[in-house]
Protein backbone atom coordinates (compact mmCIF):
# COMPACT_ATOMS: atom_id res chain seq x y z
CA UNK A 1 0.00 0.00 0.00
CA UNK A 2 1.34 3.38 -1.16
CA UNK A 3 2.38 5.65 1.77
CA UNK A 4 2.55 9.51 1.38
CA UNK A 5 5.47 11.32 3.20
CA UNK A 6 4.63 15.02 4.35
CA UNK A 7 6.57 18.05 4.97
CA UNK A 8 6.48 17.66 8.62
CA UNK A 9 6.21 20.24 11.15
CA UNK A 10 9.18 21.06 13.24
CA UNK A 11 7.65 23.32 15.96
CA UNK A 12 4.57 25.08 16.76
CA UNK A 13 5.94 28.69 15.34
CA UNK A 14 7.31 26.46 11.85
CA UNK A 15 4.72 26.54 8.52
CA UNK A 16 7.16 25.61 6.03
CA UNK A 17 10.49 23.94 5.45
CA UNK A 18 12.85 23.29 2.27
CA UNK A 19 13.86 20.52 1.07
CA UNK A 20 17.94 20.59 1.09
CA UNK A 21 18.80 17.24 -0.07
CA UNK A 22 16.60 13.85 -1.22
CA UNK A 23 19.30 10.35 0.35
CA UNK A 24 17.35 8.33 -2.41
CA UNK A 25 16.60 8.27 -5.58
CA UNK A 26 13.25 7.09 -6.87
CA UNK A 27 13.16 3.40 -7.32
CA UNK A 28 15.24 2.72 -4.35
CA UNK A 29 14.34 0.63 -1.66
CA UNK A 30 14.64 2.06 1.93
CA UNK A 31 13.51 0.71 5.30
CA UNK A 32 11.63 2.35 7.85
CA UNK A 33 13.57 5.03 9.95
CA UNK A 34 16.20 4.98 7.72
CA UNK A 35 17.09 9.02 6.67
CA UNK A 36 15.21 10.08 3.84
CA UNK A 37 15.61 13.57 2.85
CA UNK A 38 16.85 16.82 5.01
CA UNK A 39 15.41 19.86 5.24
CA UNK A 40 15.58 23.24 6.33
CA UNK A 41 13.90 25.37 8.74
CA UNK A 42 14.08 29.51 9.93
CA UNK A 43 14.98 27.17 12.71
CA UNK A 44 16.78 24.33 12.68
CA UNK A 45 18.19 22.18 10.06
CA UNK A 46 17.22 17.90 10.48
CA UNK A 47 17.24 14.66 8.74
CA UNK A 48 13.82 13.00 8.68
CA UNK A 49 13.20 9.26 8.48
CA UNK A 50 11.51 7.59 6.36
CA UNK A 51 7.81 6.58 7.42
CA UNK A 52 7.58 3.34 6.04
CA UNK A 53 9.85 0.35 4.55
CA UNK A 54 9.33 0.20 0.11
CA UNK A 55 9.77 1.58 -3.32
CA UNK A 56 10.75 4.56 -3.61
CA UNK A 57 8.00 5.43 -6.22
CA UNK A 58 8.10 9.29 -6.53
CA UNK A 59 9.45 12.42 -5.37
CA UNK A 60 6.88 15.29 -5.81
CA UNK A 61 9.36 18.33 -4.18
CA UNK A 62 12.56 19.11 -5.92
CA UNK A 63 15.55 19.79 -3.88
CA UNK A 64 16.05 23.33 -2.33
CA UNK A 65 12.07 23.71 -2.77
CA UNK A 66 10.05 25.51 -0.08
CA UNK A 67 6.75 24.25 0.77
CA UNK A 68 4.08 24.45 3.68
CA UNK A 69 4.20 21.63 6.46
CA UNK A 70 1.52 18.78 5.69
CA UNK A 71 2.83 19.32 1.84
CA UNK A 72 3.38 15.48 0.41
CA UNK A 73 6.66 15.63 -0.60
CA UNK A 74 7.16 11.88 -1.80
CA UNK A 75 5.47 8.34 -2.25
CA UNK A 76 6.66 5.06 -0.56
CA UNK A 77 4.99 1.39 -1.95
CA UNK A 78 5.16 -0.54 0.78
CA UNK A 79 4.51 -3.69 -0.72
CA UNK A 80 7.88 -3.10 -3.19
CA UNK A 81 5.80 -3.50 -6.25
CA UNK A 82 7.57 -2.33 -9.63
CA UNK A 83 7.68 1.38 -10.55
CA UNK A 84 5.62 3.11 -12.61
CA UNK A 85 6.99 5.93 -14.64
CA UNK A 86 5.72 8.69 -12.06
CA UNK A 87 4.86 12.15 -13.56
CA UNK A 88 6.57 13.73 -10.54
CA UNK A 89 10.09 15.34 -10.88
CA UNK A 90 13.07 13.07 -10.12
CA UNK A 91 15.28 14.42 -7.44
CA UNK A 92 18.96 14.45 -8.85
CA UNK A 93 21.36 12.54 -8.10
CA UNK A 94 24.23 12.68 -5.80
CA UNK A 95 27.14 13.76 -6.88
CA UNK A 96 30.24 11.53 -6.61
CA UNK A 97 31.50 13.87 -3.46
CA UNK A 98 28.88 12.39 -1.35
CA UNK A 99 27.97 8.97 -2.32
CA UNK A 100 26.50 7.90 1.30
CA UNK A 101 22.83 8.36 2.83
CA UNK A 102 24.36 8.75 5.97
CA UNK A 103 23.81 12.87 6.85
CA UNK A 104 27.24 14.64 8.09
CA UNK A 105 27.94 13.81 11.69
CA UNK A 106 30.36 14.98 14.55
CA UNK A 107 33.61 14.97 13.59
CA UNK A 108 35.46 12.32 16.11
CA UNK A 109 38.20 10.85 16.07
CA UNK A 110 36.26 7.45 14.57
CA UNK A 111 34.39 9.92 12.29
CA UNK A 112 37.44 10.82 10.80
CA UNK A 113 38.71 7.94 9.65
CA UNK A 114 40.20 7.15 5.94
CA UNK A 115 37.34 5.79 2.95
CA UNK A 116 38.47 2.66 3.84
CA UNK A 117 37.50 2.20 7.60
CA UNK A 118 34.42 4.50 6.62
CA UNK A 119 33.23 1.11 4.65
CA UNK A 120 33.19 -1.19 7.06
CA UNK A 121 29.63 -1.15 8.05
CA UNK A 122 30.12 -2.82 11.66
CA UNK A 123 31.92 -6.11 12.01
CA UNK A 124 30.11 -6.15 15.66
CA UNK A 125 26.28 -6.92 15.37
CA UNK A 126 26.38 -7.82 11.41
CA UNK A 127 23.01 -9.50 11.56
CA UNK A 128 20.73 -6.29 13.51
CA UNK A 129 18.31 -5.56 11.55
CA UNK A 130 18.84 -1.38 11.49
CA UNK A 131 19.74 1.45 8.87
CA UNK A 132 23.25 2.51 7.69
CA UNK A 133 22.54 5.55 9.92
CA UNK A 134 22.01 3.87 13.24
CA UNK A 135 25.59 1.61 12.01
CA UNK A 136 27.38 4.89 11.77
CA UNK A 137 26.67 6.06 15.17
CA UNK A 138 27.64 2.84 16.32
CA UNK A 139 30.58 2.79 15.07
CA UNK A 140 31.83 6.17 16.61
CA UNK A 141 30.39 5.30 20.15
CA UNK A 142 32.02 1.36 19.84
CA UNK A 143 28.86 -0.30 20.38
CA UNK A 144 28.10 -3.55 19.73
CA UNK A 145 24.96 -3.13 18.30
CA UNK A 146 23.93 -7.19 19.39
CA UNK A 147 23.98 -5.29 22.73
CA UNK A 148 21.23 -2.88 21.96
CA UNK A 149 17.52 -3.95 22.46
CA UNK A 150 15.41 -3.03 19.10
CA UNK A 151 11.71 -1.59 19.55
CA UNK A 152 10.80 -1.76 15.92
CA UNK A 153 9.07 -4.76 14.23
CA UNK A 154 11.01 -7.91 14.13
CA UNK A 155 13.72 -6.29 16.89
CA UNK A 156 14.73 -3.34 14.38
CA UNK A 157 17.36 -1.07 16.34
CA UNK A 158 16.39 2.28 15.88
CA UNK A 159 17.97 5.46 16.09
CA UNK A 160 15.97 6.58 19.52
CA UNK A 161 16.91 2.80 20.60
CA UNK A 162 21.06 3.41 20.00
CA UNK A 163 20.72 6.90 21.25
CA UNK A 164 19.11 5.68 24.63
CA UNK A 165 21.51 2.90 25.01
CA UNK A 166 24.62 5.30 24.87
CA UNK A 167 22.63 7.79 27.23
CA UNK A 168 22.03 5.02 29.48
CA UNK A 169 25.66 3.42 29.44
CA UNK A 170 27.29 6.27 29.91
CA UNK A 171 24.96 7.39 33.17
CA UNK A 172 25.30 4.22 34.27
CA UNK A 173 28.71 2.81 33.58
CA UNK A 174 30.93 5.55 34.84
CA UNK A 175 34.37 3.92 35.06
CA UNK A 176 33.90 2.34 31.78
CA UNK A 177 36.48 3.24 29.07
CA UNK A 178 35.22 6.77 27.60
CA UNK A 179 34.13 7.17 24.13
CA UNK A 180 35.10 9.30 21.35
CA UNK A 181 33.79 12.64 21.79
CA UNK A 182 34.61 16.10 21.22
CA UNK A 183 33.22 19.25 22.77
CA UNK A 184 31.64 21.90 20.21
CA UNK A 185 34.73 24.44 19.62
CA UNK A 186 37.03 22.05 18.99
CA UNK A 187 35.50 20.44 16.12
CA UNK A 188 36.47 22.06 12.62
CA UNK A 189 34.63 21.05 9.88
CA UNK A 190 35.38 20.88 6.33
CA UNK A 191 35.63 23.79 4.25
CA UNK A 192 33.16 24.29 1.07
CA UNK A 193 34.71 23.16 -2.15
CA UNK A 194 34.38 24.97 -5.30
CA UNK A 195 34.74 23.01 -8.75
CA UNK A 196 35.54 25.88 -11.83
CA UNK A 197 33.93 25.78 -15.14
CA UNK A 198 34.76 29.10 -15.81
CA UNK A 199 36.18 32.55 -15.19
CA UNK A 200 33.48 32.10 -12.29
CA UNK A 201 31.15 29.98 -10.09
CA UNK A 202 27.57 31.12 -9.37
CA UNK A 203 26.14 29.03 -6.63
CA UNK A 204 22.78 29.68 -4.87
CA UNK A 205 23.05 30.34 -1.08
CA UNK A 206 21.75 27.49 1.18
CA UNK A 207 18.27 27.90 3.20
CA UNK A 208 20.90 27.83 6.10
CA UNK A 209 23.59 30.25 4.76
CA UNK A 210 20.29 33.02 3.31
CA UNK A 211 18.92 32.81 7.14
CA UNK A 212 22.36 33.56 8.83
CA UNK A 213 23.03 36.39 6.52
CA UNK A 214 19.49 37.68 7.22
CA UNK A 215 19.97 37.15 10.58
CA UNK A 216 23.36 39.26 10.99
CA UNK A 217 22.40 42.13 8.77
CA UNK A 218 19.36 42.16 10.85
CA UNK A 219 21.29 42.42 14.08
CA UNK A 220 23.67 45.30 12.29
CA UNK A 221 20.76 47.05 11.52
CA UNK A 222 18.77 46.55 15.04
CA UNK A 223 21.74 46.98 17.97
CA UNK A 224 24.52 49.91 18.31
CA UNK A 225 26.98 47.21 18.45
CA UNK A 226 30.27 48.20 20.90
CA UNK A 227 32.84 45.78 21.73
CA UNK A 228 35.60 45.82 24.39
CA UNK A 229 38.26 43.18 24.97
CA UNK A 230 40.65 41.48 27.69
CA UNK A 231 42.75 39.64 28.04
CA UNK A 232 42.77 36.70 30.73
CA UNK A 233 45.22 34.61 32.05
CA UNK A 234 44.40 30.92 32.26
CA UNK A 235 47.10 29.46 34.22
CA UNK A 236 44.61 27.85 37.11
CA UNK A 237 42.06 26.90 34.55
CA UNK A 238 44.78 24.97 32.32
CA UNK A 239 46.18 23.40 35.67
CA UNK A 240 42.65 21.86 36.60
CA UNK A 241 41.77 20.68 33.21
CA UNK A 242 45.72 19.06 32.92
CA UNK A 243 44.82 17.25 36.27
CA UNK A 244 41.63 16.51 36.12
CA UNK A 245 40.80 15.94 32.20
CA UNK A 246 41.49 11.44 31.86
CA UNK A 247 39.72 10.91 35.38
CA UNK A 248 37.10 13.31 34.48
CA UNK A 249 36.78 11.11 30.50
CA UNK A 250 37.24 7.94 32.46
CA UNK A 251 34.34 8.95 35.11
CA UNK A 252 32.34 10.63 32.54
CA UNK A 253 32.75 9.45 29.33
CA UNK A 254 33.06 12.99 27.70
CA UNK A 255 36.45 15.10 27.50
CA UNK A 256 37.07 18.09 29.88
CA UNK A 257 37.58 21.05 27.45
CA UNK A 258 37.54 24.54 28.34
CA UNK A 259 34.22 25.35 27.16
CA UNK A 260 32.16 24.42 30.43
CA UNK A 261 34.75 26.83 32.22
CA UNK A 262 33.65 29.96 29.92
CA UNK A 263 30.29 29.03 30.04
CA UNK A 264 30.19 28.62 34.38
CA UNK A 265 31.96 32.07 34.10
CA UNK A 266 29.47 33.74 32.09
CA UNK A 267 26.95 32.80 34.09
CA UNK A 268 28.30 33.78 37.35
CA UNK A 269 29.17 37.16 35.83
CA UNK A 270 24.96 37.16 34.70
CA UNK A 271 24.27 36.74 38.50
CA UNK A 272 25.97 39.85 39.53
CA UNK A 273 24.74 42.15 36.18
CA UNK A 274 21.50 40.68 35.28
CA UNK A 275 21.03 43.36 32.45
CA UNK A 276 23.33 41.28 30.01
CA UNK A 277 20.54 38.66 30.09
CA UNK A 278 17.98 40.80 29.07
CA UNK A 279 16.31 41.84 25.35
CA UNK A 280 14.98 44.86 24.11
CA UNK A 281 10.85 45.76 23.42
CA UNK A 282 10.67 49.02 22.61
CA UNK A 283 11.57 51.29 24.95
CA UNK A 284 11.29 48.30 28.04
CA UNK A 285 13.96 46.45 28.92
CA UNK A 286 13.02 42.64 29.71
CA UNK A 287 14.90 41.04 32.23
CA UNK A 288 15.35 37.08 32.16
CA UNK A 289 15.17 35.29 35.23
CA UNK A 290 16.72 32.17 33.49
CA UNK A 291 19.98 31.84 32.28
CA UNK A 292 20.11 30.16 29.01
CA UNK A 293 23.91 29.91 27.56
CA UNK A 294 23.79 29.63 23.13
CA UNK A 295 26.81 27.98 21.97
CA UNK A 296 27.62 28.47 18.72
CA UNK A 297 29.00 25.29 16.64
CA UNK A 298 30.56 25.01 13.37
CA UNK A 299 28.87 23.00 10.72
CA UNK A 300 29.87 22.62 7.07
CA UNK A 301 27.55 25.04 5.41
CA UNK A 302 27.38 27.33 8.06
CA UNK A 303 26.62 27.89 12.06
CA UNK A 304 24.23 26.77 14.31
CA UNK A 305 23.69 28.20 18.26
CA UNK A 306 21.60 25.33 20.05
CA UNK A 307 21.04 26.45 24.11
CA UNK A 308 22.13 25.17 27.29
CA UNK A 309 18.66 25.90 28.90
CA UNK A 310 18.94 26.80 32.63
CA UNK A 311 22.58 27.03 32.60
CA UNK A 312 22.33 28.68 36.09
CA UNK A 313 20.80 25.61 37.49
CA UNK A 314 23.77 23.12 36.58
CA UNK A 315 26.81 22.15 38.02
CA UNK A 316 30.37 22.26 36.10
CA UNK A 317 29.88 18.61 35.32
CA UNK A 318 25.61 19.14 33.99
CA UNK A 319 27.14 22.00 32.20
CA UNK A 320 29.58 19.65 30.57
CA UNK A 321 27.40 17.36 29.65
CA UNK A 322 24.84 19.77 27.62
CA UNK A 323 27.57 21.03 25.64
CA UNK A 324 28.79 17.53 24.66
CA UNK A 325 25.22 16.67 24.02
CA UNK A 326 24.19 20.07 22.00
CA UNK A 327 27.18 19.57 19.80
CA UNK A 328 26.71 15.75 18.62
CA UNK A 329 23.39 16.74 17.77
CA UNK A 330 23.49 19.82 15.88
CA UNK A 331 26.69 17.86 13.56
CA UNK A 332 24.31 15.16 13.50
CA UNK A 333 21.42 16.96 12.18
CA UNK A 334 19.00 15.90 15.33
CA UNK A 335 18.50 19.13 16.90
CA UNK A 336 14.66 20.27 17.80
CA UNK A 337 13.35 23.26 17.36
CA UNK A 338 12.59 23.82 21.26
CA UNK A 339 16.71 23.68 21.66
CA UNK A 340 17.42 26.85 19.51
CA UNK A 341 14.87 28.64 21.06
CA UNK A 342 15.21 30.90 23.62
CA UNK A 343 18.71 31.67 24.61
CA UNK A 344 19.20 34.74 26.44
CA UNK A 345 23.27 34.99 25.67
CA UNK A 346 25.75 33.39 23.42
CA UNK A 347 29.60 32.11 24.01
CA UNK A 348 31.07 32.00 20.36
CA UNK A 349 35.00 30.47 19.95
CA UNK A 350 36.90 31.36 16.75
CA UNK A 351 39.95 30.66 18.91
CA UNK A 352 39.30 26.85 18.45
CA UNK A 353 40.32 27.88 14.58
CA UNK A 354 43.36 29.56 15.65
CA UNK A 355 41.80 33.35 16.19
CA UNK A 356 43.09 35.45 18.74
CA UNK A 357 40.21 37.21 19.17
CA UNK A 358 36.73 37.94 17.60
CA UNK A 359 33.80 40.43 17.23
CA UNK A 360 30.75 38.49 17.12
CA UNK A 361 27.55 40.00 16.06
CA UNK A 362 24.87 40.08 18.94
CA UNK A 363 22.60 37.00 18.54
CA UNK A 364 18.92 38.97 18.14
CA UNK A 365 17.07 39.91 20.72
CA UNK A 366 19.54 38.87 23.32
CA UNK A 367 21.91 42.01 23.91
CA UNK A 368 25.85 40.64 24.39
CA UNK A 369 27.60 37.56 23.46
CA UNK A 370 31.39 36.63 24.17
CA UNK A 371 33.90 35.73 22.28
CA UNK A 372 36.51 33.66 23.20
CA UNK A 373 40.05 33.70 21.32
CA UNK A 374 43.01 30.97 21.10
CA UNK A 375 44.09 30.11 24.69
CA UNK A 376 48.76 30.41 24.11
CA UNK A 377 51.89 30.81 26.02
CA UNK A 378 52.69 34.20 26.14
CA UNK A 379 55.16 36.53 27.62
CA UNK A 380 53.68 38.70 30.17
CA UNK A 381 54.74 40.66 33.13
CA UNK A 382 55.05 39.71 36.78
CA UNK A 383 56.79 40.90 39.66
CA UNK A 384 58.57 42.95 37.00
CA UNK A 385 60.02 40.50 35.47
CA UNK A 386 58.79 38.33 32.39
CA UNK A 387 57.04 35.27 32.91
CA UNK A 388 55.60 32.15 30.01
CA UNK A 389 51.84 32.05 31.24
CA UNK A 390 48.77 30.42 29.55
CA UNK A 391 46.83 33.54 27.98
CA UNK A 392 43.57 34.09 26.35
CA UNK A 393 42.11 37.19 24.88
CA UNK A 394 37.81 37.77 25.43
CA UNK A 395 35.67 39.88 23.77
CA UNK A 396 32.32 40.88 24.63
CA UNK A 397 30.10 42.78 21.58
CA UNK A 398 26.96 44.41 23.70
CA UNK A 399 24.19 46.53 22.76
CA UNK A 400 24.65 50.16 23.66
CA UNK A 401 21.22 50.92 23.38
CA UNK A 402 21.24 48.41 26.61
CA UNK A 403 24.05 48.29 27.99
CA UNK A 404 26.88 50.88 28.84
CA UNK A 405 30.49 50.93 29.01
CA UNK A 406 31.20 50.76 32.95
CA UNK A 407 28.76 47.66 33.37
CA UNK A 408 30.19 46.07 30.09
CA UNK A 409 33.81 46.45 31.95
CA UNK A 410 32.44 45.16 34.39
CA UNK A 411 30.93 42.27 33.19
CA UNK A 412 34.13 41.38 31.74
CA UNK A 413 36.21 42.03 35.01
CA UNK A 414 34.29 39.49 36.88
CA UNK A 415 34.13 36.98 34.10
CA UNK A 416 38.21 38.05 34.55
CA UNK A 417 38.53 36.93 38.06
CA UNK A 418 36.84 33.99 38.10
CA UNK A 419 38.83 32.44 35.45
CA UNK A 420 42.01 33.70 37.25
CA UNK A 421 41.28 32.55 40.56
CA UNK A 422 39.39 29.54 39.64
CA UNK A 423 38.27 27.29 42.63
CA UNK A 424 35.21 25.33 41.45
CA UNK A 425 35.64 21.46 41.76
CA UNK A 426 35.14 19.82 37.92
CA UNK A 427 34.59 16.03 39.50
C-alpha cells in the first residue's frame, strides 16, 4: 500500500520547510527510519526518516524547494511493487563527493577515519536488523549493536533505541572506558569546495547560509553594536583541566575542554549584572530570570547556536554534559526546534580555529555575546620581570542601546577573576 510522506512540522511557530537534499533516488528501496531527505527550517536544520519500509515510487518536491508543512513531498509502496513511470520530478542525483545516505555527523576521532574504515559497516552486530545511519553512530560510540535492544518490528534497532543505550551506558557505567567525543569548539569542519567551469562559479546560497546572513544584517541594523576586549590569564584553569581531564573522560565518558569553564563564568558574571541577560521591546527592557547559555557550533555550510537551557541551574559537570550533548546533535542533524529557542546569551569560539580574538555580532534579541580567542603561552609581566603564562584574549560585543560601558567592563572584570582565581571542583 502506497504511503505519502509530508513536509512535517518542526515546531509550533514552523509553517514551512525546504527541502535541502533527497538520500534516495526514486526506485530505491529504503527501510523504515532509515534518513530520507533533510530539510531546512528559519529554525533548525534535520534529517527526517523515512515513514515506512518500500519503493521509492516518486518524489513530488525538488531539492532546495520551499513548501508548507503537511505538503506530500514523496510516495513510498510498501509492498515493493515495480515502478511506474511517475509524472513527478526526479530528485537528482548525488554527486560523486557524497555517495553515502548517511547525513554529516560529529567529527570524532572514529568519524574521521580514511574511505576505507568508513566502509566497514560494523563487524560487531552484522546481523541487527537497522539502517546505515544507526551503524554509523555505532561505530563512533564502539557499540556492539547485538547489545542494543530493538523496539521496531522484528527487533529493528532504531535510532531513539542506540541513542538511549549510549545515554544510558554512559549514566550508568561511569568507570567504563570513555568514548570518542569532542566538545563543540574544537571540532572544525570541512571547508566548502568549489569546482571551476569558468572565469566564475555562481552558486545559490543554502536555506541555512540566506537565514544567517538575514539574521546578521538584521542584528547590524537593530543593535549599536560596541565591543571591548581582555585579556585573561588561564594558568589555574589549564592546571585543573591538565589534572583533572582522563579521570574526568574515564568517570564521565566525555572530555574536559575549556568550554564548560567559559560558560560557568558567564553565568556567574549574569548573576551579579543581570542586564546582560535581558532583550529589548521598545523602549522596556526585559529582564530574564533564566539563564540560558547559546553555543555556537561550526557546521559545514554554516553555524548553528543550540542552548544550554537553565545554565544557572547546573553544576560544572551538567554543564559539561549539555555542551557535549548540544554539539553531537546539531553535527548530527538531530537538533529540535525547542533547543534553539530561547537563549538569552551566546559564548562564540573562533579561537578553536586559531583566532586570537573575535567580534561576534549580537545573537537577536539577546543584547551581548562573548567571544573567546586561542588560549597560548605568552610573555607577560610579573613581579617585574617576564614570565611564560597560559593567555587568552575575550571579547564581549553588547548593545549600547542596553548596555553601557562601565557595566560592560564590568561584566568582563568578573568573568576576569573567576577564570584567574578559579576554585570550582570539575569532578
Amino acid at each position: 500500500m502506497p504511503t505519502n510522506v509530508v513536509m512535517p512540522q518542526m515546531g509550533e511557530s514552523i509553517a514551512e520547510g525546504t527541502i535541502t537534499k533527497w538520500m534516495k533516488k526514486v526506485g530505491e528501496r529504503i527501510d523504515r527510519d532509515e534518513p530520507l531527505f533533510e530539510i531546512s527550517t528559519d529554525k533548525v536544520d534535520a534529517e527526517i526518516p523515512s515513514p515506512a519500509a518500500g519503493i521509492l515510487t516518486q518524489i513530488l518536491v525538488k531539492e532546495n524547494e520551499t513548501v508548507v508543512i503537511n505538503t506530500v513531498v514523496a510516495v513510498i509502496d510498501g509492498e515493493g511493487a515495480p515502478v511506474a513511470a511517475p509524472k513527478a520530478v526526479e530528485a537528482p542525483a548525488p554527486t560523486p563527493a557524497a555517495p553515502t545516505p548517511a547525513p554529516p555527523v560529529a567529527s570524532t576521532p572514529t568519524a574521521a577515519a580514511t574511505p576505507a574504515a568508513e566502509e566497514q559497516e560494523g563487524s560487531e552486530g552484522e546481523d541487527v536488523r537497522t539502517s546505515p545511519l544507526v551503524r554509523r553512530i555505532a561505530r563512533e560510540h564502539n557499540v556492539d549493536l547485538s547489545d542494543v535492544k530493538g523496539s521496531g518490528l522484528g527487533g529493528r534497532v532504531s535510532k531513539k533505541d542506540i541513542l538511549e543505550y549510549i545515554d544510558q551506558r554512559r549514566a550508568t557505567a561511569p568507570s567504563a572506558a570513555p568514548q570518542p567525543a569532542v566538545s563543540a569548539p574544537a571540532v572544525q569542519p570541512p571547508a566548502p569546495s568549489i569546482t571551476f567551469t569558468g572565469a566564475t562559479q555562481i552558486v545559490p546560497m543554502t536555506p541555512m547560509r540566506q537565514k544567517i546572513a538575514e539574521h546578521m544584517v538584521m542584528s547590524k541594523h537593530t543593535s549599536a553594536h560596541v565591543y571591548t576586549l581582555v585579556e585573561v590569564e588561564m594558568t589555574r584553569v589549564v592546571a585543573t583541566r591538565d589534572q583533572y581531564k582522563k579521570e574526568f573522560e574515564q568517570r564521565n565518558g566525555i572530555k574536559l575542554t575549556y568550554t564548560p569553564f567559559f560558560v560557568r563564568a558567564c553565568v556567574e558574571a549574569i548573576k551579579e549584572l543581570p542586564i546582560i541577560n535581558s532583550s529589548l521591546d521598545g523602549t522596556n527592557i526585559i529582564y530574564k530570570r533564566d539563564v540560558n547559555i547559546g553555543i555556537a557550533v561550526a557546521l559545514e555550510n554554516g553555524l548553528i547556536v543550540p542552548v544550554i537551557k537553565r545554565a544557572d541551574e547546573k553544576n560544572f559537570l551538567g554543564v559539561a554534559r549539555s555542551v557535549q550533548d548540544l554539539a553531537d546533535r546539531a553535527r548530527s542533524k538531530r537538533l529540535s526546534v525547542e533547543d534553539v529557542q530561547g537563549g538569552t546569551f551566546t559564548l562564540t569560539n573562533p579561537g578553536s580555529f586559531g583566532g586570537l580574538f573575535g567580534l561576534p555580532i549580537i545573537n537577536q534579541p539577546q543584547v551581548a555575546i562573548l567571544g573567546v580567542g586561542a588560549i597560548e603561552k605568552r610573555p607577560v609581566v610579573r613581579d617585574d620581570a617576564i614570565a611564560i603564562r597560559h593567555m587568552v584574549y575575550l571579547s564581549v560585543s553588547y548593545d549600547h542601546r542596553v548596555i553601557d560601558g562601565a557595566v560592560a567592563e564590568r561584566f568582563m572584570g568578573k568573568i576576569k577573576d573567576i577564570l584567574q582565581n578559579w576554585d570550582e571542583a570539575v569532578l
